[in-house]
C-alpha atoms as a PDB file:
ATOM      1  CA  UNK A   1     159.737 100.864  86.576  1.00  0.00           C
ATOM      2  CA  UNK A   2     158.229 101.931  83.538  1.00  0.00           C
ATOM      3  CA  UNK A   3     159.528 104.266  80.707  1.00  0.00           C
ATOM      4  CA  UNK A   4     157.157 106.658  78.404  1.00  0.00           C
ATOM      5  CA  UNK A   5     158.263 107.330  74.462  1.00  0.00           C
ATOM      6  CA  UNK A   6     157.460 110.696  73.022  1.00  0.00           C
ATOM      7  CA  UNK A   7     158.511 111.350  69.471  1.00  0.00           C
ATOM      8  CA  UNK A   8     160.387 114.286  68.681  1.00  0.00           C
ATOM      9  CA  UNK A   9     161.800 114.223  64.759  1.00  0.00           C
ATOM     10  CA  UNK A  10     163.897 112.175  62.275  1.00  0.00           C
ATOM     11  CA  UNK A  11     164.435 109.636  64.613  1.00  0.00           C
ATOM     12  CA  UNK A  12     164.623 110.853  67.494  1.00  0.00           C
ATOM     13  CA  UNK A  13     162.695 110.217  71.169  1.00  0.00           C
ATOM     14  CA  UNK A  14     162.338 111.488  74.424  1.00  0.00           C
ATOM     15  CA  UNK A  15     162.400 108.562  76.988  1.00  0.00           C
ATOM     16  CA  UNK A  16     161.081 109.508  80.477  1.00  0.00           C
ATOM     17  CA  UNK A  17     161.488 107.153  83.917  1.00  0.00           C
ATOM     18  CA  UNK A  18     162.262 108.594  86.748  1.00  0.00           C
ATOM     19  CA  UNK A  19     165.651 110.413  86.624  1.00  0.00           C
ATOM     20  CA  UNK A  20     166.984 112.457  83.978  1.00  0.00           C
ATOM     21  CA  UNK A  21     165.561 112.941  80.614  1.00  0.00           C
ATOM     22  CA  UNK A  22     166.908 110.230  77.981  1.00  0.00           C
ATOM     23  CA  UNK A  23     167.276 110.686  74.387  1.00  0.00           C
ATOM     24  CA  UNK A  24     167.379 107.727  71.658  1.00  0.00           C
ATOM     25  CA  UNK A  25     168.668 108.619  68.558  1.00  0.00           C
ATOM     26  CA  UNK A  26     167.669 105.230  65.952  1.00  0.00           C
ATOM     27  CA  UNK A  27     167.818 104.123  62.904  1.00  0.00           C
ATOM     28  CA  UNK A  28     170.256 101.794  60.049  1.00  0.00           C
ATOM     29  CA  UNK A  29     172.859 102.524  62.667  1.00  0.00           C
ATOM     30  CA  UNK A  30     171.974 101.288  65.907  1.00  0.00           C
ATOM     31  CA  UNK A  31     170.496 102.930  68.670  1.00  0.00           C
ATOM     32  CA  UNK A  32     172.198 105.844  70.945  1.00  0.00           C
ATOM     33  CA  UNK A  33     171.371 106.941  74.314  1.00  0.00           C
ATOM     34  CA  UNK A  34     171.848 110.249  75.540  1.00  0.00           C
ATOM     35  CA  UNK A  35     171.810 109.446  79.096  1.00  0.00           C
ATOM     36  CA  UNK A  36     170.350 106.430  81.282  1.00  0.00           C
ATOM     37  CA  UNK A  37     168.793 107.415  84.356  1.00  0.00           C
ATOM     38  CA  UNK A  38     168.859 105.151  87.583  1.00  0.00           C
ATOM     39  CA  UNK A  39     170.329 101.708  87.487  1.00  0.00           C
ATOM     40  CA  UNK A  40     166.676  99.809  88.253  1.00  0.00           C
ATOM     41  CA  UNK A  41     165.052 101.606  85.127  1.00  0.00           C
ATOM     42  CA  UNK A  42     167.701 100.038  82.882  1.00  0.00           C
ATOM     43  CA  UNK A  43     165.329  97.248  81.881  1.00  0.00           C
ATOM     44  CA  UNK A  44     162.559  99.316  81.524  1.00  0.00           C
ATOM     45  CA  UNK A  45     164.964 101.185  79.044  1.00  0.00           C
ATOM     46  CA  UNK A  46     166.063  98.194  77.308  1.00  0.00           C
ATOM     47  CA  UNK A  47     162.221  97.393  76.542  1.00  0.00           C
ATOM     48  CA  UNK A  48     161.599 101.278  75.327  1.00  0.00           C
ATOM     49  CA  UNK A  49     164.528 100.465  73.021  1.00  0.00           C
ATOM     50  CA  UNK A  50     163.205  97.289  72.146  1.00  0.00           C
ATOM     51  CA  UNK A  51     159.929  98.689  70.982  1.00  0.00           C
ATOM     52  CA  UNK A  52     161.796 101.321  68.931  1.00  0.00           C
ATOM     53  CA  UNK A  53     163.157  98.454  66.258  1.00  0.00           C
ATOM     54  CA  UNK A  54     166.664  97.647  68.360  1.00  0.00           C
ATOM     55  CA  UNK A  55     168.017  94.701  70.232  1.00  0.00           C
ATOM     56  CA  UNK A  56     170.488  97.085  72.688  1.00  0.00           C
ATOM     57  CA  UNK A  57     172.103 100.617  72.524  1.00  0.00           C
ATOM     58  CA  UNK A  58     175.151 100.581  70.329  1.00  0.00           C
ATOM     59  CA  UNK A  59     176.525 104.137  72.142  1.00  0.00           C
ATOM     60  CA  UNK A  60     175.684 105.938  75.297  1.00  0.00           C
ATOM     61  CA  UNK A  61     176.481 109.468  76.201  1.00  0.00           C
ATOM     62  CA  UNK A  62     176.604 110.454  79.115  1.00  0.00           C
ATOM     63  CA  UNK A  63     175.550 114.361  80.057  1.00  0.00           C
ATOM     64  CA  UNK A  64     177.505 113.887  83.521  1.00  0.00           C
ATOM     65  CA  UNK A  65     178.508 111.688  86.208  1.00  0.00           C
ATOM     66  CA  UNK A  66     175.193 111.861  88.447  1.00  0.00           C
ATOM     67  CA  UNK A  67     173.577 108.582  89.086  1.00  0.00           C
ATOM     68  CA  UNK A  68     170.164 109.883  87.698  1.00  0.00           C
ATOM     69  CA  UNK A  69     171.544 110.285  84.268  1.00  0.00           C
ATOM     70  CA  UNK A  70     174.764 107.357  84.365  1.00  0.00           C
ATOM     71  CA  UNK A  71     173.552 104.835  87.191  1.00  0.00           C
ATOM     72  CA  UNK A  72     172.193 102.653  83.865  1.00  0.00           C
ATOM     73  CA  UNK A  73     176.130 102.401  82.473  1.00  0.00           C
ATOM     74  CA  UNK A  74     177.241  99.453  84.348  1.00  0.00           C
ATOM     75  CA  UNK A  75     174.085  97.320  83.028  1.00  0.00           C
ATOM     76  CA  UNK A  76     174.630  98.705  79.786  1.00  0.00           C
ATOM     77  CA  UNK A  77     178.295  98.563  79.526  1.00  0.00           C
ATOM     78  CA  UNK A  78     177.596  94.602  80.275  1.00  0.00           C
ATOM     79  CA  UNK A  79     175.822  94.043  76.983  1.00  0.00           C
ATOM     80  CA  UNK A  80     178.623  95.854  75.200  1.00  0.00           C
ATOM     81  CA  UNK A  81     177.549  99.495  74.611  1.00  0.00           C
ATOM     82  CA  UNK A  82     180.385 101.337  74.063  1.00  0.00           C
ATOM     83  CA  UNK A  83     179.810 104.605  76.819  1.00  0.00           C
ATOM     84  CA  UNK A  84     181.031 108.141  75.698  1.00  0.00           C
ATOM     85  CA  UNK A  85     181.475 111.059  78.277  1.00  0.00           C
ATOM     86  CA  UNK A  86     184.110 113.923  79.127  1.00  0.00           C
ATOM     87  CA  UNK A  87     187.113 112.904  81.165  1.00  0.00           C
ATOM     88  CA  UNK A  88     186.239 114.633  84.254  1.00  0.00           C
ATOM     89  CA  UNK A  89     183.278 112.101  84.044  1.00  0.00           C
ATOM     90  CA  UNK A  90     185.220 108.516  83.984  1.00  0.00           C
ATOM     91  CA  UNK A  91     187.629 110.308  86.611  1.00  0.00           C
ATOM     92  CA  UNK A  92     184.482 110.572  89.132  1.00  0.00           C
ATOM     93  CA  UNK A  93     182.561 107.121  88.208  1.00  0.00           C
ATOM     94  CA  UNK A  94     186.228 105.694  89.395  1.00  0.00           C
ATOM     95  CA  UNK A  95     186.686 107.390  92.341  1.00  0.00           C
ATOM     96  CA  UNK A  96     184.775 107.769  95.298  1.00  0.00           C
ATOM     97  CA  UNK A  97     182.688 110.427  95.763  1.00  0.00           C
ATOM     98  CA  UNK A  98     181.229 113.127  98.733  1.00  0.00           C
ATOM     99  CA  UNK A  99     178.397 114.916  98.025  1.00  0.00           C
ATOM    100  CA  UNK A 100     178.019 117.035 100.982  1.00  0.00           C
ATOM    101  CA  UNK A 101     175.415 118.371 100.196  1.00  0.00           C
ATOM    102  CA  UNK A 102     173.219 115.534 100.500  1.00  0.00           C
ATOM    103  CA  UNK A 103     175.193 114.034 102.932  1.00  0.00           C
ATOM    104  CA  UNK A 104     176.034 111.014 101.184  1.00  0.00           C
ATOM    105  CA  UNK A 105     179.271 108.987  99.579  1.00  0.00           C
ATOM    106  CA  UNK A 106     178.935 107.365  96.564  1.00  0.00           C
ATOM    107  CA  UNK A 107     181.548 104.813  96.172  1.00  0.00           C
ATOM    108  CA  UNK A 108     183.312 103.593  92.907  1.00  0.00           C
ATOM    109  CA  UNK A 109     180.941 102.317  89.530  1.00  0.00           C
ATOM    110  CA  UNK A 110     182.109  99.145  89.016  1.00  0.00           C
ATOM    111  CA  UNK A 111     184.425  99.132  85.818  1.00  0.00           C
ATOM    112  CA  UNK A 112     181.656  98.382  83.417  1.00  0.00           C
ATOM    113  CA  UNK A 113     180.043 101.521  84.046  1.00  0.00           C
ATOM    114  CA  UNK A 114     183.011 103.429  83.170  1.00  0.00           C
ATOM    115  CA  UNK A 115     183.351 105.577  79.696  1.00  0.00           C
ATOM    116  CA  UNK A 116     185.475 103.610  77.218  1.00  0.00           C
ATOM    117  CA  UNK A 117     185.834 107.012  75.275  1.00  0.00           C
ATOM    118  CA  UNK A 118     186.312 109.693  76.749  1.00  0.00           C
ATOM    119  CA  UNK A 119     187.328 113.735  75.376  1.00  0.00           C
ATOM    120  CA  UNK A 120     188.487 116.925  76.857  1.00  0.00           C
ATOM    121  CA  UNK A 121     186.815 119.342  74.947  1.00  0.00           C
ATOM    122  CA  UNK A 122     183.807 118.094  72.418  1.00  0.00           C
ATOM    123  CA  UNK A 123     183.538 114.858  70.226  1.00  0.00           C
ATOM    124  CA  UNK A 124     181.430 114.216  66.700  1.00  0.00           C
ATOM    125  CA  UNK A 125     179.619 111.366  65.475  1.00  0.00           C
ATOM    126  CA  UNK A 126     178.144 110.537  62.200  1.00  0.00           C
ATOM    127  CA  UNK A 127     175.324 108.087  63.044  1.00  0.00           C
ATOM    128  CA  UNK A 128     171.454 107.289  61.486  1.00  0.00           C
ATOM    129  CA  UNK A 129     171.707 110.273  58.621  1.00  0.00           C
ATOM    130  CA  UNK A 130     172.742 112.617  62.154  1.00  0.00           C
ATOM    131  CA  UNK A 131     175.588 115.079  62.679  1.00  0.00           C
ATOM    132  CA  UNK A 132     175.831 114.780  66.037  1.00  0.00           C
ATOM    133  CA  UNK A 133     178.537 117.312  67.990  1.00  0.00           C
ATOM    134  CA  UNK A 134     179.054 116.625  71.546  1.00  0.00           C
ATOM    135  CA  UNK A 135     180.626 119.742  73.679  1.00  0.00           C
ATOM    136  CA  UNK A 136     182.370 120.234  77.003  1.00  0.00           C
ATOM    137  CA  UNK A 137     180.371 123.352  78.845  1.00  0.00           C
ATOM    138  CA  UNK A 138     182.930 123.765  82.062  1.00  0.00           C
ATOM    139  CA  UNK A 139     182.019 124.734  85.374  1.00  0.00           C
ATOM    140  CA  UNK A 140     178.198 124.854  85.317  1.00  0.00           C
ATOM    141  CA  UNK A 141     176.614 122.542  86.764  1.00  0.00           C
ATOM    142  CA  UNK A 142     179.731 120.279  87.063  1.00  0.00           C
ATOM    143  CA  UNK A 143     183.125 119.720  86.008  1.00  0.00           C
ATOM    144  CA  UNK A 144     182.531 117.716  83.219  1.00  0.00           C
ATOM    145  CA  UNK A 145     178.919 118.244  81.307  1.00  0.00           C
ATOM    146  CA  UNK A 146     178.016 118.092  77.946  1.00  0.00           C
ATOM    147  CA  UNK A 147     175.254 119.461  75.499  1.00  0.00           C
ATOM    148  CA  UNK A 148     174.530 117.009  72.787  1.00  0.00           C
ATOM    149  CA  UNK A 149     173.716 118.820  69.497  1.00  0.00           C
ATOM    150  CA  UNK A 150     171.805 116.878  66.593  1.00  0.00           C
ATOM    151  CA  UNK A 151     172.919 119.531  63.636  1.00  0.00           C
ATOM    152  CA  UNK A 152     170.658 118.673  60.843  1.00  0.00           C
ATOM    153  CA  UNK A 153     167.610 117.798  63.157  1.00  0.00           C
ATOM    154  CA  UNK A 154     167.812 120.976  64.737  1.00  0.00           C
ATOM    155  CA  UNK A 155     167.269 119.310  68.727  1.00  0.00           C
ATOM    156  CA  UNK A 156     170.173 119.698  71.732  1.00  0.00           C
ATOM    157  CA  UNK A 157     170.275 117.558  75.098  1.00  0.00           C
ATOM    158  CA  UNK A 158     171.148 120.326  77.799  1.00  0.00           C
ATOM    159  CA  UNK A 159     171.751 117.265  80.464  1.00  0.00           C
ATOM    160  CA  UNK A 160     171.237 119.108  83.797  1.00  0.00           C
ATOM    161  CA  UNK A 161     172.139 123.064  82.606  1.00  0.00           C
ATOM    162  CA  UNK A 162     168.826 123.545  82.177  1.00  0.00           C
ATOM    163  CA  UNK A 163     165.883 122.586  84.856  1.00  0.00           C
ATOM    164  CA  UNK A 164     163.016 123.585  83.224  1.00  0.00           C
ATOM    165  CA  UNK A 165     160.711 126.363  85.106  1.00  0.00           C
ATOM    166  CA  UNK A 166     162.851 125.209  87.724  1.00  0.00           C
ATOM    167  CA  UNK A 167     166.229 126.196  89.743  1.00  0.00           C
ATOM    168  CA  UNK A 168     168.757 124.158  89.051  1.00  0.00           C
ATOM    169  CA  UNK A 169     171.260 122.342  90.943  1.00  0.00           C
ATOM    170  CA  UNK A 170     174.543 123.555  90.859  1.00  0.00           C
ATOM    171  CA  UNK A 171     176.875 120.652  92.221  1.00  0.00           C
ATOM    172  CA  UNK A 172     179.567 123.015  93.721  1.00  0.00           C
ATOM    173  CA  UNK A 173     181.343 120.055  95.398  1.00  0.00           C
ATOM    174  CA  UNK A 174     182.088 118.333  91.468  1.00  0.00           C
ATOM    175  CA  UNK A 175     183.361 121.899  90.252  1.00  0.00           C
ATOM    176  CA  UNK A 176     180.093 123.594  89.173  1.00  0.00           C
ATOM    177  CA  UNK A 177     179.874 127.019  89.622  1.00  0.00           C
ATOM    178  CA  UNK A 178     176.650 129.599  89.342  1.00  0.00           C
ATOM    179  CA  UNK A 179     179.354 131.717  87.110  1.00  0.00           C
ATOM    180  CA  UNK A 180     180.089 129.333  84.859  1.00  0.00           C
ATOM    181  CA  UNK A 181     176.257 127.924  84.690  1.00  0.00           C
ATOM    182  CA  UNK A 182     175.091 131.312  83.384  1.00  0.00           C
ATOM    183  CA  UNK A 183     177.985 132.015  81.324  1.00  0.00           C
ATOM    184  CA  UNK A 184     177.339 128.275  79.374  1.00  0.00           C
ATOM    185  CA  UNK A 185     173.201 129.154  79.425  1.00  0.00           C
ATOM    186  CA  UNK A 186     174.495 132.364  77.572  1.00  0.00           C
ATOM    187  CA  UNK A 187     176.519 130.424  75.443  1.00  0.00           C
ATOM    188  CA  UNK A 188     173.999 128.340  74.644  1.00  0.00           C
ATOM    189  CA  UNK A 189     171.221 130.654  73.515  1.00  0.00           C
ATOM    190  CA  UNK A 190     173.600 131.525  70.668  1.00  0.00           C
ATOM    191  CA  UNK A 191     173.380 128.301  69.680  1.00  0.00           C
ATOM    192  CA  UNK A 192     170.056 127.336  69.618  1.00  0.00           C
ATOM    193  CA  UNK A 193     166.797 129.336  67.151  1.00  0.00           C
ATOM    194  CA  UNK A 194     162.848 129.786  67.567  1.00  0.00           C
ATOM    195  CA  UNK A 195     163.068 126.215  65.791  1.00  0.00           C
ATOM    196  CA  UNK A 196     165.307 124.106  68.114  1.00  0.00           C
ATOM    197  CA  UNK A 197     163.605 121.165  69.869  1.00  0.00           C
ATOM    198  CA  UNK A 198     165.604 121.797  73.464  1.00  0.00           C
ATOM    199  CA  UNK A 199     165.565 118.630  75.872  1.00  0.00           C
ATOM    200  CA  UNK A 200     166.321 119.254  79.172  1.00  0.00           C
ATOM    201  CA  UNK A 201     167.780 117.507  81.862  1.00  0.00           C
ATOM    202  CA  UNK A 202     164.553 117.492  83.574  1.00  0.00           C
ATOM    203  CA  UNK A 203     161.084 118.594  82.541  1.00  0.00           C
ATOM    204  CA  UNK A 204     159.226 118.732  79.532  1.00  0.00           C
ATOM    205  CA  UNK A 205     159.916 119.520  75.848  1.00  0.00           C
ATOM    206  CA  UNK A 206     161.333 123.408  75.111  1.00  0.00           C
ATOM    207  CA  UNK A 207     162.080 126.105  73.186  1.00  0.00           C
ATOM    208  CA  UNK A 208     164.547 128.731  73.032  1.00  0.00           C
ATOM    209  CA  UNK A 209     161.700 131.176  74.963  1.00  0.00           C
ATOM    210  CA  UNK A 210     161.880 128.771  77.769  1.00  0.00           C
ATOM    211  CA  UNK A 211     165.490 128.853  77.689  1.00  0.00           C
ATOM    212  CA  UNK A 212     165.867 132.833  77.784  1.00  0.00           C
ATOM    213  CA  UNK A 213     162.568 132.576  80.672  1.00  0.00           C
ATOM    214  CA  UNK A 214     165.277 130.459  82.367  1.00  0.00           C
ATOM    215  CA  UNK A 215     168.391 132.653  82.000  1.00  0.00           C
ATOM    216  CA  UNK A 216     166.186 136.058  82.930  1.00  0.00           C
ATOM    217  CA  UNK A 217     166.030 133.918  86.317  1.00  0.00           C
ATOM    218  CA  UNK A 218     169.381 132.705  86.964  1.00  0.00           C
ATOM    219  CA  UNK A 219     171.040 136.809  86.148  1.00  0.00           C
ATOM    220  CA  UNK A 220     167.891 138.346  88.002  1.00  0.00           C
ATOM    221  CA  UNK A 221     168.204 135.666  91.269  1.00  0.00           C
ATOM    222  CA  UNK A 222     171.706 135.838  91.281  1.00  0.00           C
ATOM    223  CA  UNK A 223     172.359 139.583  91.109  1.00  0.00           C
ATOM    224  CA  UNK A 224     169.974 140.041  93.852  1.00  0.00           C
ATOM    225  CA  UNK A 225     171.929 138.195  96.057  1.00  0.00           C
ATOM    226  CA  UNK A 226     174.902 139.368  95.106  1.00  0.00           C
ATOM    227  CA  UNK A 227     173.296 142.718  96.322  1.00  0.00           C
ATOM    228  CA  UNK A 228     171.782 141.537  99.255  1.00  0.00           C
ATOM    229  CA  UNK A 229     175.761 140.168 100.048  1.00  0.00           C
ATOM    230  CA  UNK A 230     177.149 143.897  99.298  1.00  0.00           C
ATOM    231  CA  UNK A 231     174.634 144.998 101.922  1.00  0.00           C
ATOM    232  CA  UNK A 232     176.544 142.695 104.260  1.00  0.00           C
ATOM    233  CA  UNK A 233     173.515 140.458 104.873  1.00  0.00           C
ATOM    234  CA  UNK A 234     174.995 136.801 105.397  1.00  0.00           C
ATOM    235  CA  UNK A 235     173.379 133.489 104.007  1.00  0.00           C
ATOM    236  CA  UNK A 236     170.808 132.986 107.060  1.00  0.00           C
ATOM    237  CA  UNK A 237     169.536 136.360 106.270  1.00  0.00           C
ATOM    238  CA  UNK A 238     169.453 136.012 102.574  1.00  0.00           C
ATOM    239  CA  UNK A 239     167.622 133.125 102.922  1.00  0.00           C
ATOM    240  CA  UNK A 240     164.857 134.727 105.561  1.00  0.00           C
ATOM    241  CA  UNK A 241     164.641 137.921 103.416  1.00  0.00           C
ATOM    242  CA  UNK A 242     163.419 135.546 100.231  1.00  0.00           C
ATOM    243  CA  UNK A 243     163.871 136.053  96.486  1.00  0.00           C
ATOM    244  CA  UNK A 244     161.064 138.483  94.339  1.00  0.00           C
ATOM    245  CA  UNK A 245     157.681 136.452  94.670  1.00  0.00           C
ATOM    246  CA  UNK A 246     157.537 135.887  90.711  1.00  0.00           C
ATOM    247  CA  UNK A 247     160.155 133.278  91.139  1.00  0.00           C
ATOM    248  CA  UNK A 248     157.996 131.476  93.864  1.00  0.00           C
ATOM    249  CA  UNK A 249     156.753 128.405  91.743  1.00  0.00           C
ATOM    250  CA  UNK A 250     160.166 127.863  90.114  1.00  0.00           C
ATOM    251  CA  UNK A 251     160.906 126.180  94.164  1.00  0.00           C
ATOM    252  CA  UNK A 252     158.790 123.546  93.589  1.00  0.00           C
ATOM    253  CA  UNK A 253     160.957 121.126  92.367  1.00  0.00           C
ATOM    254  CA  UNK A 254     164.159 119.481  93.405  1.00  0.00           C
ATOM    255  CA  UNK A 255     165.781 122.861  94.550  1.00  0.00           C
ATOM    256  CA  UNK A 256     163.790 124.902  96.445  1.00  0.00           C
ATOM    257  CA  UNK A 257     164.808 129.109  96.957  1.00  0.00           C
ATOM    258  CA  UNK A 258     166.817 128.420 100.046  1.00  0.00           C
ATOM    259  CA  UNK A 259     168.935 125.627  98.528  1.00  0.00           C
ATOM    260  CA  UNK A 260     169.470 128.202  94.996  1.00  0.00           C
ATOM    261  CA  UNK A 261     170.539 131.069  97.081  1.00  0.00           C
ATOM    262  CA  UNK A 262     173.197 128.922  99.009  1.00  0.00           C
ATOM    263  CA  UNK A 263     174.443 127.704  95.825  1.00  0.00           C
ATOM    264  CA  UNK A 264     174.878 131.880  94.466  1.00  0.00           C
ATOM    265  CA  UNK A 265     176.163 132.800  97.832  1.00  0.00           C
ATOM    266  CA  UNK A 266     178.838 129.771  98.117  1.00  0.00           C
ATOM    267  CA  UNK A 267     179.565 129.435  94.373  1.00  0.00           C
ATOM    268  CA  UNK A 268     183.408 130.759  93.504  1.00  0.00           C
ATOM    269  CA  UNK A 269     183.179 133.287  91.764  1.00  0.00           C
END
């Protein structure tokens, strides 16, 4: 496993493996880590960290409980990092998990992966010269994500709200909803300017264009289906009948058009 470093300002990197995008935040400090992908890139991440002027990670965030952007916690946690996520994130790293969607359990982290601070709405830190405000978005693309916001710098982590070019995955089964993921996008773009350095939770670099490219989808696709539904068409015919061809290349990646419009169809609403 191998990580690449991309600089992004004051301090701040993008570190790329395999899962979900990674931020380090260095400096005086210590090192943070917004996210830590999957548990065999750890070392790789330990050596990026390394090479950025730091021994370990003094903090990790965590965007959500997904094993592509926590399975490095337990490692981590080990060498004494002290992990920081919302509640509803320790409460599913300690419990077992179904994601039917995929078929698959995933048991219990062992304790070390486990947040040692934890917060139910949004949590600050003061840390290398950053303000850094952490907030609760509910019901997107799980129960318990965050955004990471670097005030003075001007940069936000999205985690997994925001797949860029790309639909998203809405994990329905951990209390995302397609509602509440549009509703926190909207949210968001008040937040953010033409200036803001957006990471996302997978994908390159972005700006707040990308970002309102992104929401255009998610209200166009899911009002579409939503009027497909009204027609009385069911999911199987949804599906055959197909989404407006300009959104054809955003199925290339890990969700493809049948998988979004299941998630819009079965999403409480």
């Amino acid at each position: 496993p191998t990580v690449n470093t991309t600089p992004i300002k004051d301090g701040l990197y993008l570190l790329q493996g395999r899962g979900g995008n990674v931020v380090a935040a260095t400096g005086t400090d210590g090192a943070l880590l917004i996210d830590d992908d999957y548990p065999q890139y750890q070392p790789a991440y330990l050596e990026a960290v390394k090479a950025l002027g730091h021994e370990g990670a003094r903090f990790i965030i965590n965007t959500h409980w997904h094993g592509d952007h926590s399975g490095g916690n337990a490692a981590w946690g080990e060498s004494g990092s002290v992990i920081m996520a919302h509640d509803n994130v320790r409460q599913r790293l300690s419990t077992r998990q179904d994601m039917k969607l995929f078929k698959r359990v995933v048991e219990p982290a062992p304790t070390s992966a486990w947040p040692l601070v934890t917060y139910a709405d949004s949590l600050a830190l003061h840390l290398n010269g950053h303000t850094i405000e952490v907030q609760h978005f509910p019901q997107g693309h799980t129960d318990g994500d965050s955004m990471v916001f670097f005030i003075e710098a001007n940069v936000v982590h999205t985690g997994d709200h925001f797949f860029k070019d790309r639909f998203p995955f809405v994990d329905i089964g951990s209390g995302g909803t397609v509602g509440g993921f549009i509703q926190n996008i909207a949210t968001l773009l008040e937040k953010v300017d033409d200036d803001t350095v957006i990471v996302p939770g997978h994908g390159s670099l972005a700006s707040r264009a990308d970002l309102l490219r992104y929401h255009s989808m998610l209200v166009e696709t899911r009002d579409a289906v939503h009027e497909m539904q009204a027609s009385g068409m069911d999911l199987a015919a949804i599906q055959a009948a197909g989404l407006d061809k300009k959104w054809d290349s955003w199925g290339s990646g890990f969700i493809n058009s049948e998988r979004w419009i299941s998630f819009i169809v079965t999403s409480p609403r």
